[in-house]
N, C-alpha and C. Protein backbone atom coordinates (compact mmCIF):
# COMPACT_ATOMS: atom_id res chain seq x y z
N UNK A 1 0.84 -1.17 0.00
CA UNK A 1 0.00 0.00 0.00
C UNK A 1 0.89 1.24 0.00
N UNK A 2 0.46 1.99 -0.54
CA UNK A 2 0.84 3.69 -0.69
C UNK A 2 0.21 4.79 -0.56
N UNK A 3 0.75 5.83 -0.34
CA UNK A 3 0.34 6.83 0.19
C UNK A 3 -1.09 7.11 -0.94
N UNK A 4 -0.83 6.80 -2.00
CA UNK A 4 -1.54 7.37 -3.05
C UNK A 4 -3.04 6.19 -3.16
N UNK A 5 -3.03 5.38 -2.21
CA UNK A 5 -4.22 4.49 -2.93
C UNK A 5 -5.06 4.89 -1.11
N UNK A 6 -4.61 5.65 0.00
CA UNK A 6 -5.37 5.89 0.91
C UNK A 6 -6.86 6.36 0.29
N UNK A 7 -6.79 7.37 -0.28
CA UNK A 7 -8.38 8.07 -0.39
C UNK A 7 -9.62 6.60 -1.02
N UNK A 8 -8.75 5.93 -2.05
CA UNK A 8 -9.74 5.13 -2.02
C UNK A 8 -9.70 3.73 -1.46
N UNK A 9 -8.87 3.94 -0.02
CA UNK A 9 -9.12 2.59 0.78
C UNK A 9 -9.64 3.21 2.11
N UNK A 10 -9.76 4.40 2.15
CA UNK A 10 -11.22 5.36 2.96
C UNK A 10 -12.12 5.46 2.49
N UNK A 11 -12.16 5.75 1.35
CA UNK A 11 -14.41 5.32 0.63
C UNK A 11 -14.41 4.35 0.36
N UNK A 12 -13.73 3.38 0.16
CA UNK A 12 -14.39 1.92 0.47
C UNK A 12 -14.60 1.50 1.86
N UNK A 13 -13.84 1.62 3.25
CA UNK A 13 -13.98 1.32 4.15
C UNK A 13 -15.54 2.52 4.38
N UNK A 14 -15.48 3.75 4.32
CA UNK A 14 -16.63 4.54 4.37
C UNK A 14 -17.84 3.65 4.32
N UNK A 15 -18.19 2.99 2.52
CA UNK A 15 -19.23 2.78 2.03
C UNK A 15 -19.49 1.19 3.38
N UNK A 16 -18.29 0.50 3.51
CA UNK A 16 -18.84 -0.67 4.11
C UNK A 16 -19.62 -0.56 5.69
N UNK A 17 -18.68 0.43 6.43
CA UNK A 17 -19.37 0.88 7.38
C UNK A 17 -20.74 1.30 7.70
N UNK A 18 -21.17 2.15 6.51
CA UNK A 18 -22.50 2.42 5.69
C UNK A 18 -23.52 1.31 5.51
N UNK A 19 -22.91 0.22 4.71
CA UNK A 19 -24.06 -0.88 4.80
C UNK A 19 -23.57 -2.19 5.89
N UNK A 20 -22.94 -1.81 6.92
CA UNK A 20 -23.11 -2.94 7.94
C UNK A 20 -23.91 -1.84 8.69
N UNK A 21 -23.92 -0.30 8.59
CA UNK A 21 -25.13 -0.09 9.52
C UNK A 21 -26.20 0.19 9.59
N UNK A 22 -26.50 -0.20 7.97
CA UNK A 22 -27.57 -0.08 7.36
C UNK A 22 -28.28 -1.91 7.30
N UNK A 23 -27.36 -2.75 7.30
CA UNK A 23 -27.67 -4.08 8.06
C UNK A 23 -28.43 -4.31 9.12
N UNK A 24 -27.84 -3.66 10.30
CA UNK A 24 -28.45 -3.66 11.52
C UNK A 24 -29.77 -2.93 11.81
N UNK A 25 -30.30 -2.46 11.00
CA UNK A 25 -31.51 -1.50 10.98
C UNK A 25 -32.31 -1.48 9.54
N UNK A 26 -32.65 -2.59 9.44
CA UNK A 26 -33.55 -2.70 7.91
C UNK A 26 -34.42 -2.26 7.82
N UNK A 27 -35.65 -1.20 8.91
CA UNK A 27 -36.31 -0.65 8.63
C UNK A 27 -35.72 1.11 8.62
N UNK A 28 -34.76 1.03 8.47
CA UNK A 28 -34.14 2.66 8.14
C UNK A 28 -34.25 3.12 7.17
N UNK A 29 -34.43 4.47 7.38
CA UNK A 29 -35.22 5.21 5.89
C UNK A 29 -33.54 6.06 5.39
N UNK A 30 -33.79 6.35 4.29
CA UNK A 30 -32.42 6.82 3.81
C UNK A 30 -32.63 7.96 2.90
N UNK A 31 -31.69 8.97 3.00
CA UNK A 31 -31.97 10.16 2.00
C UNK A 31 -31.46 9.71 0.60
N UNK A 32 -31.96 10.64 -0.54
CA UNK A 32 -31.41 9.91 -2.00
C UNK A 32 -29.87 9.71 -1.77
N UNK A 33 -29.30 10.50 -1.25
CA UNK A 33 -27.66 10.46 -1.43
C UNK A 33 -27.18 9.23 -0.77
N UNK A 34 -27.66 8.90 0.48
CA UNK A 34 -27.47 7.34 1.06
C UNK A 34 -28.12 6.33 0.18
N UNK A 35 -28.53 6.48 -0.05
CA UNK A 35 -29.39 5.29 -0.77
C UNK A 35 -28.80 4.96 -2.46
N UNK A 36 -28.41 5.88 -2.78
CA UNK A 36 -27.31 5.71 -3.85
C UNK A 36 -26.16 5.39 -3.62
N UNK A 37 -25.72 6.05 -2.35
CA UNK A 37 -24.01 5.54 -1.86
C UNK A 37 -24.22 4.24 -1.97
N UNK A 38 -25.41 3.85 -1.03
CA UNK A 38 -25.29 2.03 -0.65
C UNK A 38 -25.78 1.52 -1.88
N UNK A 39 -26.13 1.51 -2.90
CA UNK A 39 -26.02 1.16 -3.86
C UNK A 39 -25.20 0.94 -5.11
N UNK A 40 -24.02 1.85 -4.95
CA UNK A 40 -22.75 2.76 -5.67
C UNK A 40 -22.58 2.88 -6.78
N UNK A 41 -24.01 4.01 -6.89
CA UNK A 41 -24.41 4.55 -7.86
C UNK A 41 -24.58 6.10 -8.19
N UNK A 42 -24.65 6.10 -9.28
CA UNK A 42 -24.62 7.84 -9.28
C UNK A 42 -25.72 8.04 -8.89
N UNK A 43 -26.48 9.65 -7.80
CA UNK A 43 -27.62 9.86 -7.95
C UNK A 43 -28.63 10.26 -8.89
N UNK A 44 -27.86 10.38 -10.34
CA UNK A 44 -28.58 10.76 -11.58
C UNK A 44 -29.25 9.29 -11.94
N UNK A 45 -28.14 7.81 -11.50
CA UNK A 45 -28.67 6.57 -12.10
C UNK A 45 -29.50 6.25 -11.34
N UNK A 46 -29.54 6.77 -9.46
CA UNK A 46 -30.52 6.37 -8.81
C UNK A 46 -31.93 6.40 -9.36
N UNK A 47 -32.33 8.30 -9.57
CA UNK A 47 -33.16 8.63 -10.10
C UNK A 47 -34.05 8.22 -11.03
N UNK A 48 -32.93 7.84 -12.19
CA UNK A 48 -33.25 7.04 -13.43
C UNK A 48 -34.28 5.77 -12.90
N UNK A 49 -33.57 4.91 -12.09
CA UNK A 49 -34.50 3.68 -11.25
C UNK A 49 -35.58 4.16 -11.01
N UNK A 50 -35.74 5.14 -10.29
CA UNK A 50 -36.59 5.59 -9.25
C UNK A 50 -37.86 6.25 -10.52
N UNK A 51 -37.52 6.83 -11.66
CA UNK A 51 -38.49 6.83 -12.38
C UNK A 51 -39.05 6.01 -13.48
N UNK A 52 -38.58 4.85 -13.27
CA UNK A 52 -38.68 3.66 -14.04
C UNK A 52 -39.32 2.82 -12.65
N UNK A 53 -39.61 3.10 -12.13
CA UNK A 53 -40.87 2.38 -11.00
C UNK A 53 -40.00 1.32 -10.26
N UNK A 54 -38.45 1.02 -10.02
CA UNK A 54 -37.62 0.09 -9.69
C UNK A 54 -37.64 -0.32 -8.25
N UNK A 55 -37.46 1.78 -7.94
CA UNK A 55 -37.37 1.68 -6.44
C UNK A 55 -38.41 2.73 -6.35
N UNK A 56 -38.98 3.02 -5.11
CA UNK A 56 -40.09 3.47 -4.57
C UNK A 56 -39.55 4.32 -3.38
N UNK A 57 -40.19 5.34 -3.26
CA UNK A 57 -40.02 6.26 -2.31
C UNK A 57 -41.20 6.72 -1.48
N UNK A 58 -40.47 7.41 0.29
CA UNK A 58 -41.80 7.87 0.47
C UNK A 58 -41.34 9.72 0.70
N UNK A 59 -42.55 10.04 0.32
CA UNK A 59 -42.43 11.60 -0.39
C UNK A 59 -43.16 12.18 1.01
N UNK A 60 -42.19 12.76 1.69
CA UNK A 60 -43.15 13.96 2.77
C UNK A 60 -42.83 14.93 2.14
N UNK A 61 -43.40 16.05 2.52
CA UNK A 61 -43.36 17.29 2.43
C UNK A 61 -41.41 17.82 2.47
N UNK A 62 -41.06 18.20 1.16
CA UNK A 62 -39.74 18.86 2.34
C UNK A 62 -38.86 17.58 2.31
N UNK A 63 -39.17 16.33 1.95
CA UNK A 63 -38.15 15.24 2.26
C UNK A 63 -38.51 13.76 0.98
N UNK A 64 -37.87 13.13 0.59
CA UNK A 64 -38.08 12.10 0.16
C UNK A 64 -36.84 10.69 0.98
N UNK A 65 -37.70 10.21 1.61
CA UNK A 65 -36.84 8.86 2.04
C UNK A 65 -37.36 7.57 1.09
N UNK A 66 -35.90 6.76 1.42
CA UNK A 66 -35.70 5.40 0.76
C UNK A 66 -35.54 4.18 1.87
N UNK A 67 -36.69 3.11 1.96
CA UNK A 67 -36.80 2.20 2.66
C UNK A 67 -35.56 1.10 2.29
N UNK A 68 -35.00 0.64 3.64
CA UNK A 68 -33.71 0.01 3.55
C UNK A 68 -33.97 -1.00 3.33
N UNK A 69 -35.25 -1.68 3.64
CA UNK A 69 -35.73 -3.20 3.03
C UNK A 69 -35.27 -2.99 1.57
N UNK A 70 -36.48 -2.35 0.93
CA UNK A 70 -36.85 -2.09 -0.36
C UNK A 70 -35.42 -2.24 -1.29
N UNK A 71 -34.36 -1.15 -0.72
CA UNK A 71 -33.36 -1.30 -1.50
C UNK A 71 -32.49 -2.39 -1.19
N UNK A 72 -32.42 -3.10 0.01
CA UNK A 72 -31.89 -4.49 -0.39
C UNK A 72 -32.94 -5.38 -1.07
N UNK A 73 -34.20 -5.35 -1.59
CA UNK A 73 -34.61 -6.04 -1.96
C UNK A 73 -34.49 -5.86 -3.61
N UNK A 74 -34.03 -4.30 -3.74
CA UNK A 74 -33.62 -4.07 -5.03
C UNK A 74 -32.27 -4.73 -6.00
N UNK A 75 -31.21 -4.60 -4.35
CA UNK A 75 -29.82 -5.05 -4.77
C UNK A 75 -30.38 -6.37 -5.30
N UNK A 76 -30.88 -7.11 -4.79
CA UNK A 76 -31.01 -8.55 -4.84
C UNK A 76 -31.91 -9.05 -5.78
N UNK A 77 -32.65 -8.66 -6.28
CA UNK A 77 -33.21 -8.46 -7.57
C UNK A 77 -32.34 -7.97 -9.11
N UNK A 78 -31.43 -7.61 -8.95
CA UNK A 78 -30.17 -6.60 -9.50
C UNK A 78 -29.62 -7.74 -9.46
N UNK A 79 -29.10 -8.50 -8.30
CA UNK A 79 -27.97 -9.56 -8.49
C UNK A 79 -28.45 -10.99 -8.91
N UNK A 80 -29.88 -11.09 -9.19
CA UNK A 80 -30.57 -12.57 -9.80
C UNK A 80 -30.53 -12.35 -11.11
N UNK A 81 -30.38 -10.88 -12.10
CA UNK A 81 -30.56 -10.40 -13.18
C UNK A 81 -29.61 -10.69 -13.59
């Protein structure tokens, strides 16, 4: 290892931390930007899903969250494909 491969052996350790604690709490709601991280995707490709009826959101006022079931049930649907 080298100095030069740290930044991306910190957003990978980042993202995993992310979905082991998104593991432990499967009914956690997630903002678009989490919910794309844990997916590791752009939020333009999230979107794209999200208006192609893939993934589902719930829309308050002021907020849109992403159910943590839902999107592991997405990954996993994604990984039978």
């Amino acid at each position: 290892m080298n100095i030069q491969e740290l930044p991306s052996i910190i957003e990978s350790l980042q993202k995993e931390v992310l979905l082991l604690k998104s593991e432990r709490k499967p009914d956690r709601m997630l903002t678009i930007s989490e919910a794309a991280e844990l997916l590791n995707i752009s939020r333009a490709s999230f979107n794209n899903y999200r208006k192609a009826g893939l993934i589902n959101a719930l829309d308050i006022p002021g907020e849109t969250k992403f159910s943590m079931e839902q999107l592991h049930a997405f990954m996993d649907s994604v990984k039978k494909n």
